[in-house]
C-alpha atoms as a PDB file:
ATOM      1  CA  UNK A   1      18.320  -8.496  -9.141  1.00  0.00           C
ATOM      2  CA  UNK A   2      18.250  -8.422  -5.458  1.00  0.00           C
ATOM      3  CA  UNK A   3      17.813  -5.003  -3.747  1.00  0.00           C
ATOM      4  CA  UNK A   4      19.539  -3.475  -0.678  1.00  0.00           C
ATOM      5  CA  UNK A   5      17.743  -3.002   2.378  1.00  0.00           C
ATOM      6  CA  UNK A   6      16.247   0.544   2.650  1.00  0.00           C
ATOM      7  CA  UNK A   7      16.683   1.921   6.199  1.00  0.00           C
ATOM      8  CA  UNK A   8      13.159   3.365   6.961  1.00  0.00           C
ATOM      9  CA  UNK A   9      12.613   7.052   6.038  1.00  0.00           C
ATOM     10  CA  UNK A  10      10.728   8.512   8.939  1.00  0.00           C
ATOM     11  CA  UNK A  11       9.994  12.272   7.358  1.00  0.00           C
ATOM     12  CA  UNK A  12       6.904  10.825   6.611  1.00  0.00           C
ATOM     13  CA  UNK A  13       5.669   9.606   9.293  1.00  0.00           C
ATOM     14  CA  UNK A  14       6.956  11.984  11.738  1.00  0.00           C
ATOM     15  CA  UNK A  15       5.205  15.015   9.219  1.00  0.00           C
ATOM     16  CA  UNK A  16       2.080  13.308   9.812  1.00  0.00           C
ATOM     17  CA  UNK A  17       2.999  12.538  13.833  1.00  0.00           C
ATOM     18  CA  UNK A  18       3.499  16.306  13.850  1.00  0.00           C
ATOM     19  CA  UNK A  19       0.336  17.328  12.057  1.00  0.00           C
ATOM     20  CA  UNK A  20      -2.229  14.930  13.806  1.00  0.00           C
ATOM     21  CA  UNK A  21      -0.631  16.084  17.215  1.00  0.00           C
ATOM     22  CA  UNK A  22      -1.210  20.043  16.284  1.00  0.00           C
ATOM     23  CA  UNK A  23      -4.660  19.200  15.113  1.00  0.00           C
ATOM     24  CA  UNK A  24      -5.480  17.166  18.290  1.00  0.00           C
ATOM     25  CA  UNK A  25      -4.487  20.197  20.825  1.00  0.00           C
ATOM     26  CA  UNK A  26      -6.091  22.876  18.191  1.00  0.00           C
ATOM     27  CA  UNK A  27      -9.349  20.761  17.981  1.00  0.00           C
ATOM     28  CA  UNK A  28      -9.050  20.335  22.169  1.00  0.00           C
ATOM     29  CA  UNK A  29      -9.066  23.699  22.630  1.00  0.00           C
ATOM     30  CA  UNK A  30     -12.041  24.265  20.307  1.00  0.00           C
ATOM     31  CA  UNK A  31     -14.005  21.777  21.858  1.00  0.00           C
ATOM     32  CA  UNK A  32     -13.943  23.134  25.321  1.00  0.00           C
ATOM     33  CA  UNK A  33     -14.130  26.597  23.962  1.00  0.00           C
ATOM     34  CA  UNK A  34     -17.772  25.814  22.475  1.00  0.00           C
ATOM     35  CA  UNK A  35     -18.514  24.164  25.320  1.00  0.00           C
ATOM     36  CA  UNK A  36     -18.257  26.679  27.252  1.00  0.00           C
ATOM     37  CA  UNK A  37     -20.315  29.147  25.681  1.00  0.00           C
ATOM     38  CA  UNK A  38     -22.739  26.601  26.029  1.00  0.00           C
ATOM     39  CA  UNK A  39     -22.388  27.094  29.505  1.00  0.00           C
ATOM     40  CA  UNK A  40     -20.826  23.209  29.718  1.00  0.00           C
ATOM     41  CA  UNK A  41     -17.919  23.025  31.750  1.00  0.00           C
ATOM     42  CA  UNK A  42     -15.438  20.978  30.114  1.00  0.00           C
ATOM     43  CA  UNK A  43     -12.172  19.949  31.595  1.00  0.00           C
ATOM     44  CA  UNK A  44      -9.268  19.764  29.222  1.00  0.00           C
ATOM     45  CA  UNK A  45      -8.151  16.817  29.750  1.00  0.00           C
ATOM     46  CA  UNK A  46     -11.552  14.706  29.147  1.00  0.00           C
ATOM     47  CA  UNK A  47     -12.216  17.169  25.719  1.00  0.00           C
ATOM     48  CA  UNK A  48      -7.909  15.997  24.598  1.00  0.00           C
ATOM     49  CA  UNK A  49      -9.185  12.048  25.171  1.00  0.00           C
ATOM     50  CA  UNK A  50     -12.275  12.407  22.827  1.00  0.00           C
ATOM     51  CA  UNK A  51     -10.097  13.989  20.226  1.00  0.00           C
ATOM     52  CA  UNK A  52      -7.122  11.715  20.882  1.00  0.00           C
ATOM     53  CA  UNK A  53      -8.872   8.970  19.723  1.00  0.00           C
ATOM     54  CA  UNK A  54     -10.534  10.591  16.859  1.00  0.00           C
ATOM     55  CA  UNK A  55      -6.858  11.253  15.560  1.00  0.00           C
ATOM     56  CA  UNK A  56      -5.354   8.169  16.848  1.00  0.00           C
ATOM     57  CA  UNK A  57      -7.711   6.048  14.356  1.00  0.00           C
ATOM     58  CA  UNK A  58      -7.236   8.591  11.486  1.00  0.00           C
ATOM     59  CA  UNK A  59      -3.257   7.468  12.276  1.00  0.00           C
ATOM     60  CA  UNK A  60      -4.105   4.156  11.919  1.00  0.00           C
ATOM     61  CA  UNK A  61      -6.485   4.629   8.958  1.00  0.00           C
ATOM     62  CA  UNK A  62      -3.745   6.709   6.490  1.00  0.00           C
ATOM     63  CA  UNK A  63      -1.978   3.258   5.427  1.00  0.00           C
ATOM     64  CA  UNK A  64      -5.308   2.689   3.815  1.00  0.00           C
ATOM     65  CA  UNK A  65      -5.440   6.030   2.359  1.00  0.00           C
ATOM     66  CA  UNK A  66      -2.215   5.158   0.521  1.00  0.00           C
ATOM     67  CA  UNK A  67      -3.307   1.851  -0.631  1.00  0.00           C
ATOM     68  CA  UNK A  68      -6.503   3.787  -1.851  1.00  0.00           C
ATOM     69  CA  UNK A  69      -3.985   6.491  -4.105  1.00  0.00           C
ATOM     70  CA  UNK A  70      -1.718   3.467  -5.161  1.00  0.00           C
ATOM     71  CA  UNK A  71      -4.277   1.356  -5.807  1.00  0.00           C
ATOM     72  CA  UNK A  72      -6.719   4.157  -7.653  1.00  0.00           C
ATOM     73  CA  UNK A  73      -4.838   7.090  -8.458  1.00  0.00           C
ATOM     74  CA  UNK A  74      -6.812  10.120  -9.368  1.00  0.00           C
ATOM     75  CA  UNK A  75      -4.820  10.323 -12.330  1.00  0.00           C
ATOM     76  CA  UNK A  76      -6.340   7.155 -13.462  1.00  0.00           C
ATOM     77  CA  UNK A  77      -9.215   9.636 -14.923  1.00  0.00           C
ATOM     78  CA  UNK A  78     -13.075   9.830 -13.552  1.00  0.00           C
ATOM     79  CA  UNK A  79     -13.465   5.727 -12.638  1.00  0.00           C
ATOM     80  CA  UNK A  80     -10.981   6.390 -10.018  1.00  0.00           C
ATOM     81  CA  UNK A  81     -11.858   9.402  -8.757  1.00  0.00           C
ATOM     82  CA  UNK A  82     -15.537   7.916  -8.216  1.00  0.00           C
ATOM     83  CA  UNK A  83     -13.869   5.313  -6.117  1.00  0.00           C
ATOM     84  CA  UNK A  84     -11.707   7.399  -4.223  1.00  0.00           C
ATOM     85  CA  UNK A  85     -15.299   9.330  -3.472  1.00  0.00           C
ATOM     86  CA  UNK A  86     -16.965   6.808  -2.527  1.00  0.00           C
ATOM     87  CA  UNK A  87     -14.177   5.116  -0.107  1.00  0.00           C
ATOM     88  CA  UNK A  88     -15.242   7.916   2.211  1.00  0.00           C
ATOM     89  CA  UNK A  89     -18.031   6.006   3.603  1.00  0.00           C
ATOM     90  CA  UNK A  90     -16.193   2.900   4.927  1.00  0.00           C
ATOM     91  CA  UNK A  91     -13.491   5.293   6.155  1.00  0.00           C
ATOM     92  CA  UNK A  92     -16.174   7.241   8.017  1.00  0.00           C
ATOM     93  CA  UNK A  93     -17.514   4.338   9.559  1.00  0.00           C
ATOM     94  CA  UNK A  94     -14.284   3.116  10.535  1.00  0.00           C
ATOM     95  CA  UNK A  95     -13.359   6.459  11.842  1.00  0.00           C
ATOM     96  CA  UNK A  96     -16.649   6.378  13.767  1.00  0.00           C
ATOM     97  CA  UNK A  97     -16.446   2.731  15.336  1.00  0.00           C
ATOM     98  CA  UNK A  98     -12.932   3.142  15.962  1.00  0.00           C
ATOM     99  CA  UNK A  99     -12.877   6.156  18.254  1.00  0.00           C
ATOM    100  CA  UNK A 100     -16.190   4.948  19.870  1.00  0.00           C
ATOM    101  CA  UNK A 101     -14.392   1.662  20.900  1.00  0.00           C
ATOM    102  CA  UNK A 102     -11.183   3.972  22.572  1.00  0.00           C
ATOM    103  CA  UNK A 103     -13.923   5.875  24.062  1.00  0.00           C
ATOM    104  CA  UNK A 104     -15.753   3.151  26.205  1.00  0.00           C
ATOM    105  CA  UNK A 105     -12.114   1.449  26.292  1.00  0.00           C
ATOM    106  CA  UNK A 106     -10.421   4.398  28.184  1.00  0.00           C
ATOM    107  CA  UNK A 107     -13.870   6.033  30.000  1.00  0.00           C
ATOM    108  CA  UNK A 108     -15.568   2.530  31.180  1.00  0.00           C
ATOM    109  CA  UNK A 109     -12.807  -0.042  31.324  1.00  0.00           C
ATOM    110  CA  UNK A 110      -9.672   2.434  32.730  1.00  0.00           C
ATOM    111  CA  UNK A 111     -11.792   5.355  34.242  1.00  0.00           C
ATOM    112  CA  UNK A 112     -14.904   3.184  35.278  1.00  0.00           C
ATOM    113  CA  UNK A 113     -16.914   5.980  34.288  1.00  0.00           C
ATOM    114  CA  UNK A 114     -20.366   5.221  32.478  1.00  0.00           C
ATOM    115  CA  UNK A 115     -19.736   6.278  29.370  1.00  0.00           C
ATOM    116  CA  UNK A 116     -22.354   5.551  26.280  1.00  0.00           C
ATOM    117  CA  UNK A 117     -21.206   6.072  22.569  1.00  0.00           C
ATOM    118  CA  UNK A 118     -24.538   4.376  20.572  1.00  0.00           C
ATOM    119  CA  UNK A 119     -23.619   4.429  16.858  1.00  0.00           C
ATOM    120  CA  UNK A 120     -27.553   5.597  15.858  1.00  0.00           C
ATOM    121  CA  UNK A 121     -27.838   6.716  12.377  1.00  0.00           C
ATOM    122  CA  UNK A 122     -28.217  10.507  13.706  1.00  0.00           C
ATOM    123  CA  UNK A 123     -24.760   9.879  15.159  1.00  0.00           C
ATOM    124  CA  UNK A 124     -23.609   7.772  12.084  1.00  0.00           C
ATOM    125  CA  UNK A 125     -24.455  11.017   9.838  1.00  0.00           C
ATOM    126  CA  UNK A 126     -23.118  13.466  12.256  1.00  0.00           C
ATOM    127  CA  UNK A 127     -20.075  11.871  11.779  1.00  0.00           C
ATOM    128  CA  UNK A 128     -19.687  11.428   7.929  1.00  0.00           C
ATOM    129  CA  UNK A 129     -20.731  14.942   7.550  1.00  0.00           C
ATOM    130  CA  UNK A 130     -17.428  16.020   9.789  1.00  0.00           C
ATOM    131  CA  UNK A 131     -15.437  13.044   8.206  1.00  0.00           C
ATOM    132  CA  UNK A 132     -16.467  13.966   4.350  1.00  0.00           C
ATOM    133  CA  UNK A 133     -13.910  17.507   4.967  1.00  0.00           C
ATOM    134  CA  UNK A 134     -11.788  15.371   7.129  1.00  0.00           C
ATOM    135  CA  UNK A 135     -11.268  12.481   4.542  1.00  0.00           C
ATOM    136  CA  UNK A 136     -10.792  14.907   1.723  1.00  0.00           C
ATOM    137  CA  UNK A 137      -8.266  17.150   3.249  1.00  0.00           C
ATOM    138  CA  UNK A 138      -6.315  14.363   4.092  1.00  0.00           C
ATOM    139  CA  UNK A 139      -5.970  12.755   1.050  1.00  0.00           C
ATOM    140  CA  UNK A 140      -4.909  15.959  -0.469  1.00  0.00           C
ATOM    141  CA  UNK A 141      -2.286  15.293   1.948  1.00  0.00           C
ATOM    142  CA  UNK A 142      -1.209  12.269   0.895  1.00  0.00           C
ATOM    143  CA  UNK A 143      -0.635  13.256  -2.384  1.00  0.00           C
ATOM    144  CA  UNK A 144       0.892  16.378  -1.544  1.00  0.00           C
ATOM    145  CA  UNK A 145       3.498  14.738   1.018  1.00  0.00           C
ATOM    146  CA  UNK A 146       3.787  11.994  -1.080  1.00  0.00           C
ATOM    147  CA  UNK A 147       5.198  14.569  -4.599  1.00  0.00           C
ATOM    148  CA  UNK A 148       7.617  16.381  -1.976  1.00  0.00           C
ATOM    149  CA  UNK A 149       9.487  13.726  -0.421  1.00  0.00           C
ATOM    150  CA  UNK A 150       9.953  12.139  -3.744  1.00  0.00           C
ATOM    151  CA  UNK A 151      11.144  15.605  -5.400  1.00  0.00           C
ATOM    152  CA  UNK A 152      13.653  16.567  -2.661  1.00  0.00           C
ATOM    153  CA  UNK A 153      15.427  12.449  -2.118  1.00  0.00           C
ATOM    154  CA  UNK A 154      18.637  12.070  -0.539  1.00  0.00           C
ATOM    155  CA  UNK A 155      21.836  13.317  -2.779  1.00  0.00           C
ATOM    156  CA  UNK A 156      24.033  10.377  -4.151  1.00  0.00           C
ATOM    157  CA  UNK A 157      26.349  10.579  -6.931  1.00  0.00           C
ATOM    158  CA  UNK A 158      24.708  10.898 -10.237  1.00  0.00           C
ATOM    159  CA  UNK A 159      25.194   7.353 -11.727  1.00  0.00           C
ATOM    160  CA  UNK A 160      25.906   6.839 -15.199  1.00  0.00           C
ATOM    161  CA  UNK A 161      24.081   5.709 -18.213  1.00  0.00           C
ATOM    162  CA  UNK A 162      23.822   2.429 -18.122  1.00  0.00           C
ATOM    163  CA  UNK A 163      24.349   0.466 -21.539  1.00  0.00           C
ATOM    164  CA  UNK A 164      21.380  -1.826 -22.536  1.00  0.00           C
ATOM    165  CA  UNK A 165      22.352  -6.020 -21.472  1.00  0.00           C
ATOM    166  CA  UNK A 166      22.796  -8.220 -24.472  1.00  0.00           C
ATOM    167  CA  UNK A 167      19.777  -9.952 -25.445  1.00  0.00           C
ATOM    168  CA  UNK A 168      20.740 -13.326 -23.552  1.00  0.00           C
ATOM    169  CA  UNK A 169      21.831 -11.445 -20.271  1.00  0.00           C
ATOM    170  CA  UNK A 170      18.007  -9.557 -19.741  1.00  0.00           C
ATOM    171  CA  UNK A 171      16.795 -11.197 -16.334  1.00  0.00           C
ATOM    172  CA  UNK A 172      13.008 -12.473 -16.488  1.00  0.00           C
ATOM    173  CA  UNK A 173      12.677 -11.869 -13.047  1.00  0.00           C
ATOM    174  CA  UNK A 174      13.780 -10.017  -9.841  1.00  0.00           C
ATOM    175  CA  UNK A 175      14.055 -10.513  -6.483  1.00  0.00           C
ATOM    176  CA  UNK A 176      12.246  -7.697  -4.787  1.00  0.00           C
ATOM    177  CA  UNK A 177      12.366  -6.971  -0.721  1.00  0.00           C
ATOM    178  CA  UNK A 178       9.051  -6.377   0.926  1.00  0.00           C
ATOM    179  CA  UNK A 179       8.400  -5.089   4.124  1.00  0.00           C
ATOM    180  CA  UNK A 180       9.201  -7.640   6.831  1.00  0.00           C
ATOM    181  CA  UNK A 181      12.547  -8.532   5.430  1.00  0.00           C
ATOM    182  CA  UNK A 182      10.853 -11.417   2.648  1.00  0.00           C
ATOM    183  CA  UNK A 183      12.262 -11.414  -0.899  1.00  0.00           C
ATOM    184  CA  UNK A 184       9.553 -12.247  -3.636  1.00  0.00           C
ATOM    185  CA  UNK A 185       9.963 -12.657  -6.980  1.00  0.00           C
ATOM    186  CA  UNK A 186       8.170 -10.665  -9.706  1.00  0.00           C
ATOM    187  CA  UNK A 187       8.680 -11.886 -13.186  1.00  0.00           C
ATOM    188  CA  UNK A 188       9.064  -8.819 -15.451  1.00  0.00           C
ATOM    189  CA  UNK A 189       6.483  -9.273 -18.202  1.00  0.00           C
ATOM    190  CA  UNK A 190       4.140  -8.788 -15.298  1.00  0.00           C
ATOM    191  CA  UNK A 191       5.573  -5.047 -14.714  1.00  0.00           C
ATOM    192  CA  UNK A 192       2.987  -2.871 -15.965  1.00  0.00           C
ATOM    193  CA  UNK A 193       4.989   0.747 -15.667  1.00  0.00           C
ATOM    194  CA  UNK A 194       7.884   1.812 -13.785  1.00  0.00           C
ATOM    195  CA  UNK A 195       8.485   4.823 -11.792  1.00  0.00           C
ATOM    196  CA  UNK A 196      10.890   6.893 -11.133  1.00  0.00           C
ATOM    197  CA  UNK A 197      11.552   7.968  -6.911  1.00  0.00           C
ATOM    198  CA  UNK A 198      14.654   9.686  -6.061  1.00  0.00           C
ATOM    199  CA  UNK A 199      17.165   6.477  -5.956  1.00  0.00           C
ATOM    200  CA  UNK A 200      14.879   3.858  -6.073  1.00  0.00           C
ATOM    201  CA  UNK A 201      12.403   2.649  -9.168  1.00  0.00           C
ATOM    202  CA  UNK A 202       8.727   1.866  -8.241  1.00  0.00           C
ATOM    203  CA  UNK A 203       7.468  -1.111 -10.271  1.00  0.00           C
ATOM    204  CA  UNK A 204       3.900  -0.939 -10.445  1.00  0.00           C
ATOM    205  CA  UNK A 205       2.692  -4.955 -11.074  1.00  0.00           C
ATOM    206  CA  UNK A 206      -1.141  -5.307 -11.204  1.00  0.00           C
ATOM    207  CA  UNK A 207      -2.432  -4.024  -7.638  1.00  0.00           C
ATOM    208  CA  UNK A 208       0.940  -4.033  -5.934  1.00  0.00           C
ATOM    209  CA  UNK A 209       4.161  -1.438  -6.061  1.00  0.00           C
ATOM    210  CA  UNK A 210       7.685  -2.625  -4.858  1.00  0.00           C
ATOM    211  CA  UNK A 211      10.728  -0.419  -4.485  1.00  0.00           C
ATOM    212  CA  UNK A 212      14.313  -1.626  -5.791  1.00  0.00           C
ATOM    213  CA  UNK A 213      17.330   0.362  -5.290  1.00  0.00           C
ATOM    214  CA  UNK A 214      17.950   1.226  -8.689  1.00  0.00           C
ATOM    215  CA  UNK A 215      17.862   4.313 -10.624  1.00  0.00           C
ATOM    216  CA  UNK A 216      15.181   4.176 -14.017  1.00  0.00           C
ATOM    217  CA  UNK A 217      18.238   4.469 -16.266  1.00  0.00           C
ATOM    218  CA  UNK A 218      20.074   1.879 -14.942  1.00  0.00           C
ATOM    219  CA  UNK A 219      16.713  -0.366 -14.689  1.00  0.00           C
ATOM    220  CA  UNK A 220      15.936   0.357 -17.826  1.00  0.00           C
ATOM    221  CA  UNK A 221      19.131  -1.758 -19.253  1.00  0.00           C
ATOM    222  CA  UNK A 222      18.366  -4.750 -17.360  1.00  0.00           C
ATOM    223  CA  UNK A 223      14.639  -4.991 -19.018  1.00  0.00           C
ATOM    224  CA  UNK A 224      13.892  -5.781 -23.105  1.00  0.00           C
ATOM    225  CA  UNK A 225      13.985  -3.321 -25.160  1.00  0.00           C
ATOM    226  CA  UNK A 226      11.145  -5.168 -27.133  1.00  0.00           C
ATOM    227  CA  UNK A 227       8.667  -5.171 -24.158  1.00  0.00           C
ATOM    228  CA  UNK A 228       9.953  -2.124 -21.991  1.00  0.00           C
ATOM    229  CA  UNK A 229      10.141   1.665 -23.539  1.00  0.00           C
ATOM    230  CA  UNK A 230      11.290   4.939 -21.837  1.00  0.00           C
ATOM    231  CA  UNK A 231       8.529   7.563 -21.996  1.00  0.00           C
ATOM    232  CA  UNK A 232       9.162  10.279 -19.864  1.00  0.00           C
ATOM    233  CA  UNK A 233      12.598  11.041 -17.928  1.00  0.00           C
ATOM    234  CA  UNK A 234      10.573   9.534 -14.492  1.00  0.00           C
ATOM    235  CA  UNK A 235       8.482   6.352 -16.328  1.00  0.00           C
ATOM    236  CA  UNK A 236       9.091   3.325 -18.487  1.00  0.00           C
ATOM    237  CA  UNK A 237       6.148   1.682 -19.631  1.00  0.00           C
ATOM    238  CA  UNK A 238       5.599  -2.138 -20.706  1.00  0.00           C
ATOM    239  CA  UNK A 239       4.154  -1.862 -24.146  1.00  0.00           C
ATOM    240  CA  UNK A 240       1.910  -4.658 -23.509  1.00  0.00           C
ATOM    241  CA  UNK A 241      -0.050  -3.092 -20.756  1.00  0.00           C
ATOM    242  CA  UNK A 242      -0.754   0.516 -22.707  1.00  0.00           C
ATOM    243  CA  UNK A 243      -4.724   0.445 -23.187  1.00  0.00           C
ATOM    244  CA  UNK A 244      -4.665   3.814 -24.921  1.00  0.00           C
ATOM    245  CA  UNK A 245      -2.456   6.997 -26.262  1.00  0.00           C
ATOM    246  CA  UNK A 246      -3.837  10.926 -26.564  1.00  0.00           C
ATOM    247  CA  UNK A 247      -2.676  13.778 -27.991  1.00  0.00           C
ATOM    248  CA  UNK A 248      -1.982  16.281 -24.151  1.00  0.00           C
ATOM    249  CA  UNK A 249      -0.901  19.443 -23.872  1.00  0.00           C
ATOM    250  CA  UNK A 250       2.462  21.365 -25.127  1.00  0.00           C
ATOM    251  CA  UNK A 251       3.071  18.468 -27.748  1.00  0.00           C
ATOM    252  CA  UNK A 252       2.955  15.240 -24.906  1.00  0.00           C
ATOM    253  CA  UNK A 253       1.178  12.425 -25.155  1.00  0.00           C
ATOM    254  CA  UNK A 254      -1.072  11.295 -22.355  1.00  0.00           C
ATOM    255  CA  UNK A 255      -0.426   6.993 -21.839  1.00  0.00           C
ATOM    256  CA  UNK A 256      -3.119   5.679 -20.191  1.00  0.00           C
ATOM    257  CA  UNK A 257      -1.888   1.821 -18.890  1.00  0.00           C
ATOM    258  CA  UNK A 258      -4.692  -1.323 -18.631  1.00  0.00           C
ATOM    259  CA  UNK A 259      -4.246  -0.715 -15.048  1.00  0.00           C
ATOM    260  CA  UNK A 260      -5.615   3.139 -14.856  1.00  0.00           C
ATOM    261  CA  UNK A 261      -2.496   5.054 -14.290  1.00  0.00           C
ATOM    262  CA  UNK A 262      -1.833   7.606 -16.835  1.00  0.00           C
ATOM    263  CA  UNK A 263       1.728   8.910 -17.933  1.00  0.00           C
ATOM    264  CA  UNK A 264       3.056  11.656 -19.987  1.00  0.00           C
ATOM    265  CA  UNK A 265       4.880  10.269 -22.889  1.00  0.00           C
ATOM    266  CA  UNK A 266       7.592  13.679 -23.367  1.00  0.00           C
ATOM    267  CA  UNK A 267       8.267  15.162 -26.959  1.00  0.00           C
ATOM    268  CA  UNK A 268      12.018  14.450 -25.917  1.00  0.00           C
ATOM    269  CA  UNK A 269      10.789  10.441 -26.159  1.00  0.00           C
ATOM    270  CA  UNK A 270       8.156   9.923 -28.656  1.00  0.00           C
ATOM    271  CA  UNK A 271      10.667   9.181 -31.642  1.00  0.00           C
ATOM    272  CA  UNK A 272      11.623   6.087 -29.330  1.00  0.00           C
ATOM    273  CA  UNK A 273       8.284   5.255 -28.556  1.00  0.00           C
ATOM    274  CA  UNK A 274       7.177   5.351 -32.154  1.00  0.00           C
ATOM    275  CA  UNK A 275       9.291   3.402 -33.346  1.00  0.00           C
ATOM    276  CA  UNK A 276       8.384   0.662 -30.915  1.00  0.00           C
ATOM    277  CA  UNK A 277       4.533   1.539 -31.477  1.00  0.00           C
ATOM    278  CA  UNK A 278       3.521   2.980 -33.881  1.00  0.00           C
ATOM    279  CA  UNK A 279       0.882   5.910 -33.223  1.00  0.00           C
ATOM    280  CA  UNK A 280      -1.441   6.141 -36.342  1.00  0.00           C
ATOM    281  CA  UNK A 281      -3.614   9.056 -36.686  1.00  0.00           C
END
């Protein structure tokens, strides 16, 4: 099955364009405010550079971020979540390199000022104590931007329930568009889980996700019935790739997949899933 092009959804980006550019002028002000009471006179304009570039490498740092939550969701239970801790040292010495390297960059090479940034460990732990509330807050806003714009997607027509293919018709592969324009192919016994996203399905394969323009339902009659079972009205799970199922809360289920993620399997679907596997007490 070969997907659409998606034209490029900039809410994202230009939510986090808008944020980072508030933070930079609130933090500017800040900075030259304590200055001053320090009796430092600070001109504006030299405090907005050393904050720039703090916020220009957090920019450039937030694809990471999302690899980190795609890769390692905190839903994936305490494993993860001591992962996603402990990612905030090489951010924080990324964050820390990265803005000392603008700083000489735009002070000594444009400004031909002599400028000195030395990365000592007193400066190194300076840092990471200012990046540890930095690091968290934004990934709480990852996750948090990354919920909304897949609750409120673009209205289409509501498409239809799509009948299941015969048996000889279910495709053991798809074509799948990655960024750049290249097609790959992902054969579909590697799917671990699938996600609903508005009008497109995530398939989650090992490390990677890919986004097809496809709704679950419909997606859900192109793959085997045998191998592939709708669990919750926003997931179908490969059977072959559940590691382990718990009783939740409210009567769910709580899936937990080989690769960490974790699912709710709904009241609504557990008579399906049962009878595909069996859940002995």
């Amino acid at each position: 099955m070969t997907t659409p092009e998606r034209s490029f959804d900039w809410r994202l980006p230009a939510v986090w364009a808008v944020l980072l550019v508030i933070s930079t002028v609130a933090q500017t002000y800040v900075y030259v405010a304590d200055e001053t009471r320090r009796g430092v006179a600070l001109a504006f304009d030299r405090a907005l550079v050393i904050q720039g570039t703090s916020h220009l490498v957090i920019a450039a740092l937030l694809p990471a971020l999302y690899w980190l939550q795609r890769r390692w969701p905190a839903s994936g239970g305490l494993g993860n979540i001591l992962i996603l801790g402990l990612a905030v040292v090489p951010f924080s010495l990324a964050h820390t390199a990265g803005m000392g390297a603008l700083r000489l960059l735009w002070f000594n090479a444009i400004m031909g000022e002599a400028y000195k940034f030395p990365l000592t460990l007193d400066r190194l732990a300076y840092e990471f104590a200012k990046d540890v509330v930095s690091y968290g807050m934004l990934s709480v806003g990852v996750v948090v931007l990354g919920r909304l714009f897949r609750r409120a997607p673009a209205p289409v027509p509501a498409a239809a329930p799509a009948e299941p293919l015969p048996a000889s018709a279910i495709p053991e592969r798809f074509a799948v568009r990655k960024r750049g324009g290249r097609e790959v192919m992902v054969e579909v016994a590697d799917i671990d889980w699938v996600e609903a996203s508005g009008n497109y399905a995530i398939l989650h394969v090992g490390g990677d996700t890919f986004e097809i323009r496809s709704s679950l339902t419909k997606l859900e009659g192109e793959l085997d019935p045998r191998r592939f079972v709708r669990v919750h009205k926003s997931y179908v799970v490969n059977v072959a790739r559940i590691a382990e199922v718990t009783p939740w809360i409210s009567g769910d289920w709580r899936i937990r997949l080989q690769d960490g993620a974790e699912v709710n399997l709904s009241r609504r679907y557990r008579q399906r899933f049962e009878a595909l596997v069996p859940v002995r007490s």
